[in-house]
N, C-alpha and C. Protein backbone atom coordinates (compact mmCIF):
# COMPACT_ATOMS: atom_id res chain seq x y z
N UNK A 1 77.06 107.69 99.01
CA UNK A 1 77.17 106.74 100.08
C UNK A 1 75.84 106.11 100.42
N UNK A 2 75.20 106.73 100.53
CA UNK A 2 73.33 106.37 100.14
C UNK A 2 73.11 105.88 101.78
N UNK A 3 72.79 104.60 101.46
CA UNK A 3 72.15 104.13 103.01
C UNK A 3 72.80 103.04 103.80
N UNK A 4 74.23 103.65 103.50
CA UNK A 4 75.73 103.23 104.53
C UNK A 4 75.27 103.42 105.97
N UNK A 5 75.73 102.36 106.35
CA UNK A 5 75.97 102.43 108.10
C UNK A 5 77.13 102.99 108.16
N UNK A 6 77.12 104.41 109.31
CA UNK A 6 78.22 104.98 109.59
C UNK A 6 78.15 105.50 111.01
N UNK A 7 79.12 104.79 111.43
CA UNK A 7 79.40 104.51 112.84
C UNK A 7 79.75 105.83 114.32
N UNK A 8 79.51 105.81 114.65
CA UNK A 8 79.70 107.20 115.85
C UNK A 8 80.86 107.89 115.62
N UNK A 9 81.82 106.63 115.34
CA UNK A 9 83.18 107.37 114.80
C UNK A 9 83.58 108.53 113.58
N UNK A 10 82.62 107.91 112.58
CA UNK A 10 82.55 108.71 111.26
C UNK A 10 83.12 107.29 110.33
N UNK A 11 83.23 106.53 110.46
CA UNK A 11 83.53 105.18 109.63
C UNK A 11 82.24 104.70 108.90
N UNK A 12 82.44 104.08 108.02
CA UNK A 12 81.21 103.18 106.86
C UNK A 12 81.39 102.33 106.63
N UNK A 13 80.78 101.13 107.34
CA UNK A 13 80.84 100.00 107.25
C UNK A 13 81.00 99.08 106.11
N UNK A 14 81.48 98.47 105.78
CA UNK A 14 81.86 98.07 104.07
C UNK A 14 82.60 96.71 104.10
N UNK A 15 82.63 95.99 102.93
CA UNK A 15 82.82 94.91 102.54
C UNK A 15 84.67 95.15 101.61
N UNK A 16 84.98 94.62 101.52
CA UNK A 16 86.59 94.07 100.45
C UNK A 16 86.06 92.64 99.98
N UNK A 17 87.13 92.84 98.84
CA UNK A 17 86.60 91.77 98.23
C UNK A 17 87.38 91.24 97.39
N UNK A 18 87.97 90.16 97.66
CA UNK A 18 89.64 89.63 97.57
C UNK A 18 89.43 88.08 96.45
N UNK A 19 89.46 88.39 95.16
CA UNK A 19 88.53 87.05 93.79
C UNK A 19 90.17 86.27 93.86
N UNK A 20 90.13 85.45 93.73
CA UNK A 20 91.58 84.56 93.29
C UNK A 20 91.13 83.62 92.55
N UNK A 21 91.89 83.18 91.30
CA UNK A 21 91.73 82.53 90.38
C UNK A 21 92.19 80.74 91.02
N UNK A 22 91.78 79.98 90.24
CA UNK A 22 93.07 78.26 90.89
C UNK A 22 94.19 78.55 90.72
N UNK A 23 94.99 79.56 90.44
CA UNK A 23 96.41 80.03 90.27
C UNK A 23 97.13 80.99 91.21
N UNK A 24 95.77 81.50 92.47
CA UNK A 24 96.24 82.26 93.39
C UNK A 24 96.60 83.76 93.10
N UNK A 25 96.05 84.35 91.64
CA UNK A 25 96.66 85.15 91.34
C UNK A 25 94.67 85.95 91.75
N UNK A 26 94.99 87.52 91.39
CA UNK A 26 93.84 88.42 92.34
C UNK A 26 93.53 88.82 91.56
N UNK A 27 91.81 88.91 90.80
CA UNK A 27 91.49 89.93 90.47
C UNK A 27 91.33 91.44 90.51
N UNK A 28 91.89 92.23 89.69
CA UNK A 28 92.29 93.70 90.02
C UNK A 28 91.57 94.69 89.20
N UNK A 29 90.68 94.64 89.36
CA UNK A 29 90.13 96.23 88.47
C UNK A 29 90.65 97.49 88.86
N UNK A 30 90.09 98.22 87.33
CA UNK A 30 89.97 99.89 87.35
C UNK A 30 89.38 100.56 87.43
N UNK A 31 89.35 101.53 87.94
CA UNK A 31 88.24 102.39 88.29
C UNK A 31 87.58 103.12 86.99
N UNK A 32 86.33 102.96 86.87
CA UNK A 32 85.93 103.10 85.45
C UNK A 32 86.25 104.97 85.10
N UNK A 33 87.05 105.21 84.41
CA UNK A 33 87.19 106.93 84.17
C UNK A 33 88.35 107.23 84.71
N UNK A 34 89.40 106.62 85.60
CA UNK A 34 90.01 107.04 85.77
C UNK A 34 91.60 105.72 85.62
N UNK A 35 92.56 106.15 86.16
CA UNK A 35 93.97 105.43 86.32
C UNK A 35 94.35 104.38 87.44
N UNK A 36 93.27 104.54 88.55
CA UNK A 36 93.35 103.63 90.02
C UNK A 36 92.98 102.19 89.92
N UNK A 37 93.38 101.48 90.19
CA UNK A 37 92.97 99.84 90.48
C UNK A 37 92.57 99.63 92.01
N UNK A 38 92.07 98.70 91.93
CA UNK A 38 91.50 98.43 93.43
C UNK A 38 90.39 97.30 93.26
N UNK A 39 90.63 96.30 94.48
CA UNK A 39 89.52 95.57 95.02
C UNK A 39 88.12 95.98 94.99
N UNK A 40 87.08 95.42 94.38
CA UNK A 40 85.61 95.57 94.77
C UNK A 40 85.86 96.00 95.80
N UNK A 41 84.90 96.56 95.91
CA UNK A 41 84.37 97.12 97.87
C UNK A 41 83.01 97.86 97.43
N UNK A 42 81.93 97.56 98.76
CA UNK A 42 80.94 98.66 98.76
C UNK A 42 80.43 98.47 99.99
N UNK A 43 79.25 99.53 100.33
CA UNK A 43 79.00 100.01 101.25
C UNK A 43 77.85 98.77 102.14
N UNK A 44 77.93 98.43 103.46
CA UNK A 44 77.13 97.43 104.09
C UNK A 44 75.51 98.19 104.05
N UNK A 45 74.69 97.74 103.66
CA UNK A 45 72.87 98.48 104.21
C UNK A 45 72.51 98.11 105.20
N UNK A 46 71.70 99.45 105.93
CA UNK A 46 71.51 98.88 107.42
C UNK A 46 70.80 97.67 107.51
N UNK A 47 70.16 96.60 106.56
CA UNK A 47 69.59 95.53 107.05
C UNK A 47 70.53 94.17 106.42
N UNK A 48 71.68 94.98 106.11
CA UNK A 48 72.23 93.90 105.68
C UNK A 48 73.70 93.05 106.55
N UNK A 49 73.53 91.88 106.54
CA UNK A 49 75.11 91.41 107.35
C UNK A 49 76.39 91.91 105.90
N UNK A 50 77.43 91.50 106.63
CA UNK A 50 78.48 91.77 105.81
C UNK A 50 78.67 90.80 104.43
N UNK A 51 78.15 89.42 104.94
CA UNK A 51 78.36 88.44 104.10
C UNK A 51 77.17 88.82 102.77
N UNK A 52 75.79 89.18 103.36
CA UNK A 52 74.69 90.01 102.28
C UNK A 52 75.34 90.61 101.20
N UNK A 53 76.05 92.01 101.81
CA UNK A 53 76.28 92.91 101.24
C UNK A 53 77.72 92.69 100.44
N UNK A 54 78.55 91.32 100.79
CA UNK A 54 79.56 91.08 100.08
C UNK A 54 79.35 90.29 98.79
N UNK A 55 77.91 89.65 98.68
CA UNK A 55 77.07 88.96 97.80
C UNK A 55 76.78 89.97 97.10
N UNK A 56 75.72 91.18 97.31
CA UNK A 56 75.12 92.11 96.24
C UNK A 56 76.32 92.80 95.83
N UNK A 57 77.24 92.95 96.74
CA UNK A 57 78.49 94.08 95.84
C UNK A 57 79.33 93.07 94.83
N UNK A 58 79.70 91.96 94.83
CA UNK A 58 80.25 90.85 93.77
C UNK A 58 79.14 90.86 92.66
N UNK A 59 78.10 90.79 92.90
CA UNK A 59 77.04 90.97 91.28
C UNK A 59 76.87 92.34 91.10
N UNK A 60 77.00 93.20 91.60
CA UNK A 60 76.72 94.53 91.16
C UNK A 60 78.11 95.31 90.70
N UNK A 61 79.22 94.39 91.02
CA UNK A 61 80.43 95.10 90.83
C UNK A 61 80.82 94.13 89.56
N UNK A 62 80.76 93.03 90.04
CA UNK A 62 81.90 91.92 88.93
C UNK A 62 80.88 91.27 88.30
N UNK A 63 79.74 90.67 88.67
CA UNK A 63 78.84 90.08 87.56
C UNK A 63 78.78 88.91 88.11
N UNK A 64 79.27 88.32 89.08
CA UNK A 64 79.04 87.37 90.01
C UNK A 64 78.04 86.79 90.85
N UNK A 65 77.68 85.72 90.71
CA UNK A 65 77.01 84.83 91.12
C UNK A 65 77.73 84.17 92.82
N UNK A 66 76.39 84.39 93.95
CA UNK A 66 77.76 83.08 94.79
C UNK A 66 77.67 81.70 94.31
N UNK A 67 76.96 81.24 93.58
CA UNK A 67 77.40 79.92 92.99
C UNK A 67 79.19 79.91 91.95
N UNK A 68 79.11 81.07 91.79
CA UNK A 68 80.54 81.58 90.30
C UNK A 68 82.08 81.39 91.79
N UNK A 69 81.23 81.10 93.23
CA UNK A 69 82.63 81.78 94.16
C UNK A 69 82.42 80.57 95.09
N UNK A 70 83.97 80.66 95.79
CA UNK A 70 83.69 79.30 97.06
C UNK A 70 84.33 80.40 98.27
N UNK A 71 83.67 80.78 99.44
CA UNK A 71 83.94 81.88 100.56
C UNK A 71 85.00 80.92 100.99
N UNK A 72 86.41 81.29 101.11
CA UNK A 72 87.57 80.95 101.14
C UNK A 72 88.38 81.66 103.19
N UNK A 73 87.14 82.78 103.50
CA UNK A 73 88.26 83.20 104.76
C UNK A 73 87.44 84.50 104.66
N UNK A 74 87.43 85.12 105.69
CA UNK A 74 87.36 86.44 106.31
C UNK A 74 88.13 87.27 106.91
N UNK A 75 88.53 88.15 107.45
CA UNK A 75 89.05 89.16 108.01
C UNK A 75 88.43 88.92 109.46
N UNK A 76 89.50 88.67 110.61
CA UNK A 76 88.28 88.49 111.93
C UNK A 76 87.95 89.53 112.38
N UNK A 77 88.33 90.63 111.86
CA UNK A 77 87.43 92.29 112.14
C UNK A 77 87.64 93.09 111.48
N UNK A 78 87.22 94.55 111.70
CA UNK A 78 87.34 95.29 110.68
C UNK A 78 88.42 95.95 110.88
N UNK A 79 88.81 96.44 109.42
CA UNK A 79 90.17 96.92 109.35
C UNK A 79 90.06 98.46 108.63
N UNK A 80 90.20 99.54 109.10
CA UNK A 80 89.89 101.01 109.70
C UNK A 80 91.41 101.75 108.64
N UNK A 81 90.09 102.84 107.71
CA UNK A 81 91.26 104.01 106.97
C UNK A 81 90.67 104.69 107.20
N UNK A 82 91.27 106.13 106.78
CA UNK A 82 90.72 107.37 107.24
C UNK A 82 90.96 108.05 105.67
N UNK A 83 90.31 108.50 105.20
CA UNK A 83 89.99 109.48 104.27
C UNK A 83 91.33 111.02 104.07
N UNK A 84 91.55 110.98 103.32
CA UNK A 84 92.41 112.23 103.40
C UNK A 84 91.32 113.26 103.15
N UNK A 85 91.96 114.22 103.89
CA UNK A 85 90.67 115.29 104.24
C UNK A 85 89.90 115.98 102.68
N UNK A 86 90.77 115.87 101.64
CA UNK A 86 90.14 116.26 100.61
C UNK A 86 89.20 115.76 99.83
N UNK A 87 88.96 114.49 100.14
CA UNK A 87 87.66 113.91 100.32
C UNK A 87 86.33 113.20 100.77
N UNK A 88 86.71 114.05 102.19
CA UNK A 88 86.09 114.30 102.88
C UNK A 88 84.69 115.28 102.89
N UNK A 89 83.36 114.69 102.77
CA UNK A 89 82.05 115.69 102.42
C UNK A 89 81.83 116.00 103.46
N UNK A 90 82.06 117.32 104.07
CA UNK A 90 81.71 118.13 105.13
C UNK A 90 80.26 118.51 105.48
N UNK A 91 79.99 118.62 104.15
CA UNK A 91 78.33 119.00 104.75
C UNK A 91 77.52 117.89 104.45
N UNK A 92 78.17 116.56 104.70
CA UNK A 92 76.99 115.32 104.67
C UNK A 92 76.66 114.92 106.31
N UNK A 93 75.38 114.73 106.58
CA UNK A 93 75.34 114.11 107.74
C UNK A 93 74.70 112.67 107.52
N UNK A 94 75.13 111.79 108.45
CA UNK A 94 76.37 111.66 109.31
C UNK A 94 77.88 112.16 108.07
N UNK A 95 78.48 112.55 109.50
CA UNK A 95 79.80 112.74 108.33
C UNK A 95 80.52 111.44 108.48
N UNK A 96 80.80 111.09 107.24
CA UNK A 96 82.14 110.09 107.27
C UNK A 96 83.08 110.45 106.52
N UNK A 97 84.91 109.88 107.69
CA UNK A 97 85.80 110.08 107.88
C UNK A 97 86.41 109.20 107.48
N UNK A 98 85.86 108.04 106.89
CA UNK A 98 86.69 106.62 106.26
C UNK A 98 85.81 105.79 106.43
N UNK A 99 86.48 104.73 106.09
CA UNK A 99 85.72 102.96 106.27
C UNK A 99 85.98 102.21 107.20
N UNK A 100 85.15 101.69 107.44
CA UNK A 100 86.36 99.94 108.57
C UNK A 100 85.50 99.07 107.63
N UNK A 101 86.39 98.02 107.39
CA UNK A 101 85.96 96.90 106.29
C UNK A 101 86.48 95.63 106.67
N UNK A 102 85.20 94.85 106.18
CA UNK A 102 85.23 93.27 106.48
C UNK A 102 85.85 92.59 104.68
N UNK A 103 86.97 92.13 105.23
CA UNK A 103 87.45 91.76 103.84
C UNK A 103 87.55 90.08 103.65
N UNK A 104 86.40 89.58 102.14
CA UNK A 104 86.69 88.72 102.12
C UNK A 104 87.46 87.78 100.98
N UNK A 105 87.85 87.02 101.59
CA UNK A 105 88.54 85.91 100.41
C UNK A 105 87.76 84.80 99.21
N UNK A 106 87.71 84.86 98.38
CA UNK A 106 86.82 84.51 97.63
C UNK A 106 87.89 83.79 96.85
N UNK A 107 87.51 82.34 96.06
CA UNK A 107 87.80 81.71 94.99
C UNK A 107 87.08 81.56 93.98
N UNK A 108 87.24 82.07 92.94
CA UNK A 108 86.59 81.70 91.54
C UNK A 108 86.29 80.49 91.09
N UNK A 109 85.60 79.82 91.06
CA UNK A 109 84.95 78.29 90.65
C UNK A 109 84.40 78.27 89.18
N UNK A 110 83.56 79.27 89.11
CA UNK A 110 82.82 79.42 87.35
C UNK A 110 84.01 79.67 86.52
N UNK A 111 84.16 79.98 85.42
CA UNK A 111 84.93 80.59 84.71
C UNK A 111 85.10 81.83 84.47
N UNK A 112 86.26 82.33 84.38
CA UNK A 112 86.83 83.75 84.34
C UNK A 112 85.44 84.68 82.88
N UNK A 113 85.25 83.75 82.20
CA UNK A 113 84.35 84.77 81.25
C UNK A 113 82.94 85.39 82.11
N UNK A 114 82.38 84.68 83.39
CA UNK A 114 81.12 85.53 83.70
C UNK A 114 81.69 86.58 84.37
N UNK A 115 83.07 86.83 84.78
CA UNK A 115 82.94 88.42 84.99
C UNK A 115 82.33 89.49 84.08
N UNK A 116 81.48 90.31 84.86
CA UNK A 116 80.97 91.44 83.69
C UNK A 116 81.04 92.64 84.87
N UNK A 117 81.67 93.57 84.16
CA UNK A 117 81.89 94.55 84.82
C UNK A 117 80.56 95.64 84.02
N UNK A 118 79.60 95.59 83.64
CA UNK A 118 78.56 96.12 83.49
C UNK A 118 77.33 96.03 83.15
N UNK A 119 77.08 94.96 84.20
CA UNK A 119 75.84 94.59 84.71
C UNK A 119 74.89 95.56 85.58
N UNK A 120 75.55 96.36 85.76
CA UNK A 120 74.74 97.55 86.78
C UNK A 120 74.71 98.88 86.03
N UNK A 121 73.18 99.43 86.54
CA UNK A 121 73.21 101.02 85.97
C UNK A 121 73.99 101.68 86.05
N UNK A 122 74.95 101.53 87.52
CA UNK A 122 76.17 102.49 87.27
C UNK A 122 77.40 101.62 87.52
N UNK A 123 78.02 101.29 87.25
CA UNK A 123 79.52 100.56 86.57
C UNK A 123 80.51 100.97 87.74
N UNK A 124 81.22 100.35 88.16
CA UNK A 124 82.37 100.74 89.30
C UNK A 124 83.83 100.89 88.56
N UNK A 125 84.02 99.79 87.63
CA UNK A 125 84.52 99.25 86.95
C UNK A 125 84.79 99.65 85.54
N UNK A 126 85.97 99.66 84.97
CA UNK A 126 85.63 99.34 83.32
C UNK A 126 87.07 98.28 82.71
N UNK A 127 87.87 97.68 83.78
CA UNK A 127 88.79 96.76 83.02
C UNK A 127 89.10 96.17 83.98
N UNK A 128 89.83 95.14 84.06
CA UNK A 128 90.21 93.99 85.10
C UNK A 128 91.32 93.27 84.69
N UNK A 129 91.98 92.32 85.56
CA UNK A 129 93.33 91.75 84.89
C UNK A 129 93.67 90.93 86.09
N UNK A 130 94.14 90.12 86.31
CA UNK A 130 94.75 89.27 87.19
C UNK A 130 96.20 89.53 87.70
N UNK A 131 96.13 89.48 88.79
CA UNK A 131 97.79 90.07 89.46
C UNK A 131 98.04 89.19 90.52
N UNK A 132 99.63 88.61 90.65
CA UNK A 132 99.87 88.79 91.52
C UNK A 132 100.04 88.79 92.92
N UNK A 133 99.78 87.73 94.13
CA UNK A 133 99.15 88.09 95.29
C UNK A 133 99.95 89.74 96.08
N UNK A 134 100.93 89.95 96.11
CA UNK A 134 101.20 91.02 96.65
C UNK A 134 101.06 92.47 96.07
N UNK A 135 100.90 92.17 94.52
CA UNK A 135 100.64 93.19 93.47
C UNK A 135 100.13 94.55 93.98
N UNK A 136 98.95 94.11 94.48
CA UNK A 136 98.12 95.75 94.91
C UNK A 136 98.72 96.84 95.95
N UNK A 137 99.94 95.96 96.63
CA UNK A 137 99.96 96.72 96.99
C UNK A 137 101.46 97.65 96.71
N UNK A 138 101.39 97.69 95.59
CA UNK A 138 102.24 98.70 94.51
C UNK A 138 101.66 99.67 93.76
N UNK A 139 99.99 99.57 93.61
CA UNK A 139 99.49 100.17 92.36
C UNK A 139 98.13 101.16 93.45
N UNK A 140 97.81 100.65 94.85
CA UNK A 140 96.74 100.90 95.52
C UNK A 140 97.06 102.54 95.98
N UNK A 141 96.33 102.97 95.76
CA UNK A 141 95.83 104.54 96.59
C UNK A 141 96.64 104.20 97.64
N UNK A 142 97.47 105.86 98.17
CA UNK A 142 97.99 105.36 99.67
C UNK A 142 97.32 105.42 101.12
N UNK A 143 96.59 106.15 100.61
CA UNK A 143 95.12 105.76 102.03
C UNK A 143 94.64 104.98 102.56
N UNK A 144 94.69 103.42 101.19
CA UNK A 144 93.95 102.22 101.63
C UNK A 144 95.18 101.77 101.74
N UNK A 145 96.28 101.62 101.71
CA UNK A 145 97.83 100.37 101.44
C UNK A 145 98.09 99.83 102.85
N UNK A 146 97.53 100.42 103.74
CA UNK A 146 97.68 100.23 105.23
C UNK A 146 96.90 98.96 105.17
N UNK A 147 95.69 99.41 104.71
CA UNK A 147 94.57 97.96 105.32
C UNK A 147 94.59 96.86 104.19
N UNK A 148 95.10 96.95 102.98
CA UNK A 148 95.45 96.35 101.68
C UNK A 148 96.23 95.39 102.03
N UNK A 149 97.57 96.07 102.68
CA UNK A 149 98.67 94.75 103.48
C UNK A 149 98.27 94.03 104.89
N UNK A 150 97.20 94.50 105.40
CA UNK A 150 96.79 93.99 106.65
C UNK A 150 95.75 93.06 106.20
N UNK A 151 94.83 93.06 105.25
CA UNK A 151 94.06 92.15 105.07
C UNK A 151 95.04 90.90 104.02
N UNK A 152 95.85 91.45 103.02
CA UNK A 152 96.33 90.57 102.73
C UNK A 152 97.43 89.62 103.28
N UNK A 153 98.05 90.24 104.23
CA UNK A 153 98.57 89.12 105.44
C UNK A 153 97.86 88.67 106.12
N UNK A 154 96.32 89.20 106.75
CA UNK A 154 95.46 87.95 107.69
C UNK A 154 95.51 86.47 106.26
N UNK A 155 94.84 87.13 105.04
CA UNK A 155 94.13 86.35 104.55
C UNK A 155 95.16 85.02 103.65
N UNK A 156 96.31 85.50 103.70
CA UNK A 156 97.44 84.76 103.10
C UNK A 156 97.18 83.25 103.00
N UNK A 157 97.72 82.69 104.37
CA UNK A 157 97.49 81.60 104.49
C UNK A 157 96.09 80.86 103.99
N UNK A 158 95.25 81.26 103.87
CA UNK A 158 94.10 80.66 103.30
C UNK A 158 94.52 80.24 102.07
N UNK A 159 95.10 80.98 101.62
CA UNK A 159 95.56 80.53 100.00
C UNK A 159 96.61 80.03 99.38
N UNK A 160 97.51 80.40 100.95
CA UNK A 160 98.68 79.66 100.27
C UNK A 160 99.64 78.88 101.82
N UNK A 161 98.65 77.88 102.01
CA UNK A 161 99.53 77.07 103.52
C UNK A 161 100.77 77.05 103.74
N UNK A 162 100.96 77.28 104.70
CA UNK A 162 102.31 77.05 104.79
C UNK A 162 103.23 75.59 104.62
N UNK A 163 104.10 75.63 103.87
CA UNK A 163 104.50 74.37 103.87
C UNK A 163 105.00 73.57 104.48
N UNK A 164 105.45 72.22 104.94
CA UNK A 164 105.65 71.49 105.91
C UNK A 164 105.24 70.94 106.43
């Protein structure tokens, strides 16, 4: 978790990170080593705003440039999971108990080839695929599916107006 802001509550302040292609469909990675998919996300630094840290986690996660993205919408607050207790590090101080996360909406502008999922010493990532807008939340951990459907209903309309 390194040098996460973590809140009185036991929460860690953190970024989501929601890529859509001109087709509306979501970039979805895997977790490198294992079977899980999931949204970028990483941890906010204490000198960093959310929008900072949603910049360094898109190049350190996907290989992204903010010139490669057009900031499409935000989350107007944070949206709060809790950790199932089994991974939960008891003897870390501060302890944290989950995340609250600022999730944002992003459009892809560059082309789908500068994704690189290993651009960084340590890799989050090792495959990706396009899904879907409601997709993730069929395939997501059930810990996060709470805030998965809550950010993806704030952020809906950004991407897809309503018609009329």
């Amino acid at each position: 978790m390194g040098n996460s802001v973590i809140d009185r509550e036991g929460f860690r302040a953190n970024v989501g990170i929601i890529l859509c292609n001109d087709k509306g469909r979501l970039l979805w990675a895997r977790r490198i080593g294992q079977k899980s998919w999931q949204f970028p996300q990483g941890g906010i630094q204490p000198d960093e705003t959310a929008e900072e840290a949603l910049y360094r986690e898109l190049k350190e996660e996907v290989g992204l440039e903010p010139e490669d993205v057009e900031l499409v919408g935000q989350t107007k607050g944070w949206l709060r999971y809790r950790l199932p207790k089994r991974f939960i590090r008891y003897r870390s101080q501060p302890l944290c108990v989950g995340q609250k996360q600022r999730w944002f909406m992003l459009r892809l502008i560059g082309g789908e080839e500068r994704v690189q999922l290993d651009l960084s010493g340590d890799p989050e990532f090792d495959d990706w695929r396009w899904v879907e807008y409601w997709k993730p939340l069929d395939e997501i951990v059930f810990f996060k599916r709470r805030v998965y459907e809550r950010a993806l209903k704030e952020l809906e309309g950004l991407l897809f107006p309503a018609q009329g």
